[in-house]
PDB file of N, CA and C in Angstrom:
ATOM      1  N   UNK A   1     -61.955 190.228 169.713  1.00  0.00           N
ATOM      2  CA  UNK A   1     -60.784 189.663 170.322  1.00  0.00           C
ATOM      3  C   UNK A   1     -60.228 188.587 169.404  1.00  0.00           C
ATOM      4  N   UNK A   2     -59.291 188.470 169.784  1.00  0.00           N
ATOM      5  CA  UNK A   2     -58.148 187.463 168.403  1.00  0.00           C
ATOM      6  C   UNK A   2     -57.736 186.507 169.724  1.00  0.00           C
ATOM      7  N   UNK A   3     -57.797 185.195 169.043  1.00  0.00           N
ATOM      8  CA  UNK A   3     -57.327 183.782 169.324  1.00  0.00           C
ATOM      9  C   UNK A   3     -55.823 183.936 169.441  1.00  0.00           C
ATOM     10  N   UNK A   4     -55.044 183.806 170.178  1.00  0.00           N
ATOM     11  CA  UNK A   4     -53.764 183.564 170.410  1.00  0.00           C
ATOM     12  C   UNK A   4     -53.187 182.190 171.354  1.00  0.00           C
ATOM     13  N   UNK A   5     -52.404 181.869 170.563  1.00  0.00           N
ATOM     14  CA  UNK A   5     -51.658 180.378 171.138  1.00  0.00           C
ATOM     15  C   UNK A   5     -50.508 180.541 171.840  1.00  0.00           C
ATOM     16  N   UNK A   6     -50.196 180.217 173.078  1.00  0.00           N
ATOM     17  CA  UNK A   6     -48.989 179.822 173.215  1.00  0.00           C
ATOM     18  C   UNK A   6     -48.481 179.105 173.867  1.00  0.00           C
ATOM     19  N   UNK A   7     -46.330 178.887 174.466  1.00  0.00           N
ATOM     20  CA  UNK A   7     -46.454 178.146 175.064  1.00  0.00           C
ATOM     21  C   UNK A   7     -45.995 178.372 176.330  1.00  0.00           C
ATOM     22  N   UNK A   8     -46.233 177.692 177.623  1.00  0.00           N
ATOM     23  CA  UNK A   8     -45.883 178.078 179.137  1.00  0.00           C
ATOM     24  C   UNK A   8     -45.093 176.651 179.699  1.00  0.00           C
ATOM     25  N   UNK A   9     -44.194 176.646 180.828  1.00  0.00           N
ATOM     26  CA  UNK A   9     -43.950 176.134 181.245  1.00  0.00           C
ATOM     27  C   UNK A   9     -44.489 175.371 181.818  1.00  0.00           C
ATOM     28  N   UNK A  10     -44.493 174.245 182.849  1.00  0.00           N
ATOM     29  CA  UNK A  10     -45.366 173.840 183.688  1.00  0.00           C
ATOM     30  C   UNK A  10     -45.606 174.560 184.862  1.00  0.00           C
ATOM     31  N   UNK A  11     -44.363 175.330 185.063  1.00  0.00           N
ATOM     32  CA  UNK A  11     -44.395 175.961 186.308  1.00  0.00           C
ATOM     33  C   UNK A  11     -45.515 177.325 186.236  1.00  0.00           C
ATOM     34  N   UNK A  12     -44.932 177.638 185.131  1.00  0.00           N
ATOM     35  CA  UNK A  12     -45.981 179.010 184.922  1.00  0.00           C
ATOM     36  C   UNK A  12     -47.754 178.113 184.380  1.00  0.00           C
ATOM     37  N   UNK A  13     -47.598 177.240 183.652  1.00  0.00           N
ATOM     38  CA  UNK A  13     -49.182 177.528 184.090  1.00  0.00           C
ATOM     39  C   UNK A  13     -49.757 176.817 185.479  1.00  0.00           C
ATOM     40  N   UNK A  14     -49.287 175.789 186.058  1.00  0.00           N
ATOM     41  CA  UNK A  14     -49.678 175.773 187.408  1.00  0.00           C
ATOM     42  C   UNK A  14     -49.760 177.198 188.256  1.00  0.00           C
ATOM     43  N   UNK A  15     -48.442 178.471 188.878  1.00  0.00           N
ATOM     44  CA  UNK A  15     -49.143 179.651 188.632  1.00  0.00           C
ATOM     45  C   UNK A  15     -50.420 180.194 188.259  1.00  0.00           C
ATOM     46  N   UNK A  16     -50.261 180.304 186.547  1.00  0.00           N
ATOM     47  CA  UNK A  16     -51.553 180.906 185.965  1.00  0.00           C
ATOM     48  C   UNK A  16     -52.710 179.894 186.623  1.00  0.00           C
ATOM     49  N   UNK A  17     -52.884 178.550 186.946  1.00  0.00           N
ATOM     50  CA  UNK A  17     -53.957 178.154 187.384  1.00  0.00           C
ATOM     51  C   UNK A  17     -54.429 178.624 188.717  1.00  0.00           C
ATOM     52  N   UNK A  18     -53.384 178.690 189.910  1.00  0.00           N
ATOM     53  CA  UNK A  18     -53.653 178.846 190.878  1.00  0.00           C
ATOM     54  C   UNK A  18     -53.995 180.579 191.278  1.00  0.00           C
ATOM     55  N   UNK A  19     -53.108 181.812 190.456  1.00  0.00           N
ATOM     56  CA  UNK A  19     -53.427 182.799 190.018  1.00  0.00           C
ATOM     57  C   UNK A  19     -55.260 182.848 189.733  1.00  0.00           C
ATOM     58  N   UNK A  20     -55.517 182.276 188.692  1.00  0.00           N
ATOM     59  CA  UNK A  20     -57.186 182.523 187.880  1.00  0.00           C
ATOM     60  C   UNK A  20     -58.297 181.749 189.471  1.00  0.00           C
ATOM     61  N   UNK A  21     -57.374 180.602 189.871  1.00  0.00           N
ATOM     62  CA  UNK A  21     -58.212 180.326 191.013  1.00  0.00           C
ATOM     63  C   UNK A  21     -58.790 181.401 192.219  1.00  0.00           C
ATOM     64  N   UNK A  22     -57.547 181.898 192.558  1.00  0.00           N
ATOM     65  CA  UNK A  22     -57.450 182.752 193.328  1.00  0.00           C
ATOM     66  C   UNK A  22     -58.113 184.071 193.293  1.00  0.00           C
ATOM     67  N   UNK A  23     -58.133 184.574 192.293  1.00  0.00           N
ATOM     68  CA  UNK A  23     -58.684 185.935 191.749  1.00  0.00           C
ATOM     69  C   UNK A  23     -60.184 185.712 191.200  1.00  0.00           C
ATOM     70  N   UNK A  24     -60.412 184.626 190.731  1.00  0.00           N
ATOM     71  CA  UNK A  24     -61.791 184.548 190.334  1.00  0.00           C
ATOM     72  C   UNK A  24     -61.498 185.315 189.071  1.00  0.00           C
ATOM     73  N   UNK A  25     -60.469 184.864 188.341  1.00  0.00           N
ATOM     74  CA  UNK A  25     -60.332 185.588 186.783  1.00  0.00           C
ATOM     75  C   UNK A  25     -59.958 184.287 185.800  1.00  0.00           C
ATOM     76  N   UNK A  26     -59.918 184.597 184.659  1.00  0.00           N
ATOM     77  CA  UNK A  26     -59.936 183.536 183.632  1.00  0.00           C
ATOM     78  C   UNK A  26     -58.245 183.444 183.545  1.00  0.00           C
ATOM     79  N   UNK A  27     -57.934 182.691 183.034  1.00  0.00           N
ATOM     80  CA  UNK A  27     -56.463 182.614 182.423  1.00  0.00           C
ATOM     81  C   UNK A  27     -55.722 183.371 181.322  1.00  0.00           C
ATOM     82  N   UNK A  28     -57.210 183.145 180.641  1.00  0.00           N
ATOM     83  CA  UNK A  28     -56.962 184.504 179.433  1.00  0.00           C
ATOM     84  C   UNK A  28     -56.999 185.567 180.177  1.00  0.00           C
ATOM     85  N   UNK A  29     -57.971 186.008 180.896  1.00  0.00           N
ATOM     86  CA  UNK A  29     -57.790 187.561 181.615  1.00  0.00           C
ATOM     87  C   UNK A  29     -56.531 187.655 182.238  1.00  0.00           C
ATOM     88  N   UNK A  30     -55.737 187.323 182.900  1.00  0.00           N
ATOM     89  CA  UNK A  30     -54.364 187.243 183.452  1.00  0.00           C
ATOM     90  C   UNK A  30     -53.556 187.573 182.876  1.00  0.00           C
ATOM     91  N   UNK A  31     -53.624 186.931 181.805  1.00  0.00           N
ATOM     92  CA  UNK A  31     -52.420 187.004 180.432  1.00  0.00           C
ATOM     93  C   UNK A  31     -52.654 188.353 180.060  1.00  0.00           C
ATOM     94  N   UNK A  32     -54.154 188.509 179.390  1.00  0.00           N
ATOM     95  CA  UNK A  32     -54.104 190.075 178.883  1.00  0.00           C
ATOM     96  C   UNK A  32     -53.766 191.448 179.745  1.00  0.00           C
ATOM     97  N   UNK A  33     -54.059 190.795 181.082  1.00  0.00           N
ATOM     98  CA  UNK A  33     -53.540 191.839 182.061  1.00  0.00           C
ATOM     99  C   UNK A  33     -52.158 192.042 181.713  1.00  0.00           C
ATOM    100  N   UNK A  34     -51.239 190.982 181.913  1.00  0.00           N
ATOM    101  CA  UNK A  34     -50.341 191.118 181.797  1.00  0.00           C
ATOM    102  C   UNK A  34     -49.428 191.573 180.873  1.00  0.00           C
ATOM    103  N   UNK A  35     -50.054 191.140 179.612  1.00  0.00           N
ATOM    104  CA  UNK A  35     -49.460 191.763 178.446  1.00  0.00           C
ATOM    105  C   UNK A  35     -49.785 193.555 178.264  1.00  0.00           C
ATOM    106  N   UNK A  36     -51.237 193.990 178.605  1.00  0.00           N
ATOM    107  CA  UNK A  36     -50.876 195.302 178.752  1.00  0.00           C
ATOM    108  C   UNK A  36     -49.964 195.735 179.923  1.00  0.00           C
ATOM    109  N   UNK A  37     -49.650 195.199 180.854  1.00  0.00           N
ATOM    110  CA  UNK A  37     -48.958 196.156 181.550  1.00  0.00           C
ATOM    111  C   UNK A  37     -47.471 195.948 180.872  1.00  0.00           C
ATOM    112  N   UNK A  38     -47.263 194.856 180.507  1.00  0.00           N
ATOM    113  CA  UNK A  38     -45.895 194.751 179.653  1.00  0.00           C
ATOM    114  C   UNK A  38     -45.663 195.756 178.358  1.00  0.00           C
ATOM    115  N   UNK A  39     -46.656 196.102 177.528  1.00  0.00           N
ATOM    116  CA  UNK A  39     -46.707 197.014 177.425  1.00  0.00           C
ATOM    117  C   UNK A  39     -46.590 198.502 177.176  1.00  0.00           C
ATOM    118  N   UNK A  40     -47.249 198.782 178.118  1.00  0.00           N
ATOM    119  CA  UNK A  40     -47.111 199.641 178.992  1.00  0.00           C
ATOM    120  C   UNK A  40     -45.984 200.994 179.652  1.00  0.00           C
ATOM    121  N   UNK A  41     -45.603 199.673 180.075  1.00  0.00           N
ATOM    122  CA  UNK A  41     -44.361 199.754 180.766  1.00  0.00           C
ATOM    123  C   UNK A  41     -43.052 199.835 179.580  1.00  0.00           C
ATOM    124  N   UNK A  42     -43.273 199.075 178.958  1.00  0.00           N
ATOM    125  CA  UNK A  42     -42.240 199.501 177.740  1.00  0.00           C
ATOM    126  C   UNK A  42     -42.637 200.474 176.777  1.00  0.00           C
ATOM    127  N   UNK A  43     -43.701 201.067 176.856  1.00  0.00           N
ATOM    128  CA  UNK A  43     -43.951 202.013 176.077  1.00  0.00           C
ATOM    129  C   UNK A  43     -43.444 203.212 176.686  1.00  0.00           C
ATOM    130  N   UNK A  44     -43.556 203.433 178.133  1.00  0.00           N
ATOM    131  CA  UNK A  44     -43.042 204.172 178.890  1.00  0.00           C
ATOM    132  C   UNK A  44     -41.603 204.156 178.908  1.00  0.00           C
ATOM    133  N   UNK A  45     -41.094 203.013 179.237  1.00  0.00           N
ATOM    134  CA  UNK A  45     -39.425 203.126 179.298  1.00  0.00           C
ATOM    135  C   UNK A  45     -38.907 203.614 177.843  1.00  0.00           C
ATOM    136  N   UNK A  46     -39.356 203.212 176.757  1.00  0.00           N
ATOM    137  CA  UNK A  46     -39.194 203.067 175.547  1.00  0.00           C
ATOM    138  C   UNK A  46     -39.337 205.256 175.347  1.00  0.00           C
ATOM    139  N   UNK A  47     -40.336 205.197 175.674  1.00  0.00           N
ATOM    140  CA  UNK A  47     -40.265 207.072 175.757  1.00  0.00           C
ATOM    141  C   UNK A  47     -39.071 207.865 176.377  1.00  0.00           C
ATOM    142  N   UNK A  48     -39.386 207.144 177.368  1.00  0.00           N
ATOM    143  CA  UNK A  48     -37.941 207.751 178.703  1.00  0.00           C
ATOM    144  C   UNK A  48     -36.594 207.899 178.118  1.00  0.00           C
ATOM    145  N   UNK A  49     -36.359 206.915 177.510  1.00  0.00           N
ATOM    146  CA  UNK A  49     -35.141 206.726 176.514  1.00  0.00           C
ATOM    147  C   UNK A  49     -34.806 207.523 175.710  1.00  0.00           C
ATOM    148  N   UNK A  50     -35.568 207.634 174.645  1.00  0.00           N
ATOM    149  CA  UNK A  50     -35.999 208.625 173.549  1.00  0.00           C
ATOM    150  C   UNK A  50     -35.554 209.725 173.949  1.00  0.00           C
ATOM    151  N   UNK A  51     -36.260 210.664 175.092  1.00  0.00           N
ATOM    152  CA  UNK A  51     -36.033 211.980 175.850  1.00  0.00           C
ATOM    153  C   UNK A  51     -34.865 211.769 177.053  1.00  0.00           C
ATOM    154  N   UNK A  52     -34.270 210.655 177.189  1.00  0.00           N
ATOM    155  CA  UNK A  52     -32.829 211.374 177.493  1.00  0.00           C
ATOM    156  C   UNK A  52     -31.815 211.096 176.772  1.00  0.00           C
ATOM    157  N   UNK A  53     -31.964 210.463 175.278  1.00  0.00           N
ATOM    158  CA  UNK A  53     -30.861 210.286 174.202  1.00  0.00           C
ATOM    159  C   UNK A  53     -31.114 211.640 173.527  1.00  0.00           C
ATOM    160  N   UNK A  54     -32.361 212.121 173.602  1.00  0.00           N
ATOM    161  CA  UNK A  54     -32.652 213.322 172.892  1.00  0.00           C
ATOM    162  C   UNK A  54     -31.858 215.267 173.876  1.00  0.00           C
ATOM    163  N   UNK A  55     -31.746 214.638 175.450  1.00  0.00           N
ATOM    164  CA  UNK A  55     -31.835 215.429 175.967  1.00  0.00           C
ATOM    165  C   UNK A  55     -30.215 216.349 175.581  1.00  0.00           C
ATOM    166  N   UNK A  56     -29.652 217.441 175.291  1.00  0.00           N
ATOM    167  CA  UNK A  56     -28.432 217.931 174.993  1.00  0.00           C
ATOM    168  C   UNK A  56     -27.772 217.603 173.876  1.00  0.00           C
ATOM    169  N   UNK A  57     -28.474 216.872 172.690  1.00  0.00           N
ATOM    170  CA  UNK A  57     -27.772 216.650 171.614  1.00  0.00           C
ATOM    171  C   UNK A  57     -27.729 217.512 170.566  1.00  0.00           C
ATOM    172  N   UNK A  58     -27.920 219.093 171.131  1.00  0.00           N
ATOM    173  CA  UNK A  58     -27.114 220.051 170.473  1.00  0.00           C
ATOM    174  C   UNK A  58     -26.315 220.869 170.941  1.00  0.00           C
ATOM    175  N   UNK A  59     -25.790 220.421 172.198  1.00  0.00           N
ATOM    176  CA  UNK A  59     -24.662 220.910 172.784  1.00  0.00           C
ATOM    177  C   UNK A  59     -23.256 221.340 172.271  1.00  0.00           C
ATOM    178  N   UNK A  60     -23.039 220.542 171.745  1.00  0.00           N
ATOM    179  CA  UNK A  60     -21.901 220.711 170.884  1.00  0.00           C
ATOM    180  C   UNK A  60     -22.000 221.361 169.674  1.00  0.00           C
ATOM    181  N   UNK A  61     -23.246 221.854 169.122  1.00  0.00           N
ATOM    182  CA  UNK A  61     -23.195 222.608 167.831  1.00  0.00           C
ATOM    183  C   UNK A  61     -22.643 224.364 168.255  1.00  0.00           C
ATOM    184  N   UNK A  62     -21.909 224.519 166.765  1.00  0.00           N
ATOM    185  CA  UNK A  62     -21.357 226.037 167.005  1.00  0.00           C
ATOM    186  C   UNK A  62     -22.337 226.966 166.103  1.00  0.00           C
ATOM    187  N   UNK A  63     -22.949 226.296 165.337  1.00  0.00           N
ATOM    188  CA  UNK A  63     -23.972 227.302 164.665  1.00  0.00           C
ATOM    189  C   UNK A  63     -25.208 227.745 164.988  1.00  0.00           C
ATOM    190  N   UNK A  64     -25.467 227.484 166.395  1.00  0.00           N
ATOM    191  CA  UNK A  64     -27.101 227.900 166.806  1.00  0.00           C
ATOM    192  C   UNK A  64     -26.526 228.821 168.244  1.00  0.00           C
ATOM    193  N   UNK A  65     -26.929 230.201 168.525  1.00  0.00           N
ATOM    194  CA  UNK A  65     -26.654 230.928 168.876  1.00  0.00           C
ATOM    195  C   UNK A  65     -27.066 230.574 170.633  1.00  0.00           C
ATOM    196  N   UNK A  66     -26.019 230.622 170.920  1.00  0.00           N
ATOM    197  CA  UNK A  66     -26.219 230.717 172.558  1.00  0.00           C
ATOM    198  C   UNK A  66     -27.676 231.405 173.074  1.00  0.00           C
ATOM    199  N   UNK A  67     -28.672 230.927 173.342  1.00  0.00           N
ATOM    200  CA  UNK A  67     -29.874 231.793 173.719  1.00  0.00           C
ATOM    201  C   UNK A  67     -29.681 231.877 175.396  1.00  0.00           C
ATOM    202  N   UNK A  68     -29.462 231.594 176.272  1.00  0.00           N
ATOM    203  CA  UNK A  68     -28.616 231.848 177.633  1.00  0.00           C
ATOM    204  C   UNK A  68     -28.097 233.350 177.713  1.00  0.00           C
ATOM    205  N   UNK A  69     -27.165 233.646 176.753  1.00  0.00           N
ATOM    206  CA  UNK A  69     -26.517 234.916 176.655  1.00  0.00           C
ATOM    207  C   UNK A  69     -27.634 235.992 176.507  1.00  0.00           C
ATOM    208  N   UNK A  70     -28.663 235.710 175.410  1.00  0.00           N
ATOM    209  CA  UNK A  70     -29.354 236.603 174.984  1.00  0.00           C
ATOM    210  C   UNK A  70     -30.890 237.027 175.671  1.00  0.00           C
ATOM    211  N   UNK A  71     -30.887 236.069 176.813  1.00  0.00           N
ATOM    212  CA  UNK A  71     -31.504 236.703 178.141  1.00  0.00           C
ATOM    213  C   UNK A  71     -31.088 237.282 178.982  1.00  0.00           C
TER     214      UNK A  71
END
């Protein structure tokens, strides 16, 4: 595991304190939770994207043969 610094509000680490209280988890564990689901989640949206910028962008070509017709 790698040492990472950063910085929080007061509001957020009062949160993160009362959070790690609550759960019986560390502060660091919270964070890393959190950062994988952040993530995550953007790895996912980040895909989603991909496959519907990708979805019909050869619609408009005239050189690839209608395969529709040829079923």
């Amino acid at each position: 595991m790698l040492r990472t610094q950063i910085y929080l509000t007061e509001n957020e680490r009062s949160s993160l304190i009362e959070l790690a209280a609550a759960s019986g988890k560390s502060q660091s564990e919270l964070i890393r939770e959190a950062v994988d689901r952040l993530t995550a989640q953007f790895g996912k949206t980040r895909r989603r994207e991909v496959i519907d910028n990708a979805a019909g962008m050869w619609k408009h070509r005239t050189d690839i043969p209608d395969f529709r017709e040829r079923h």
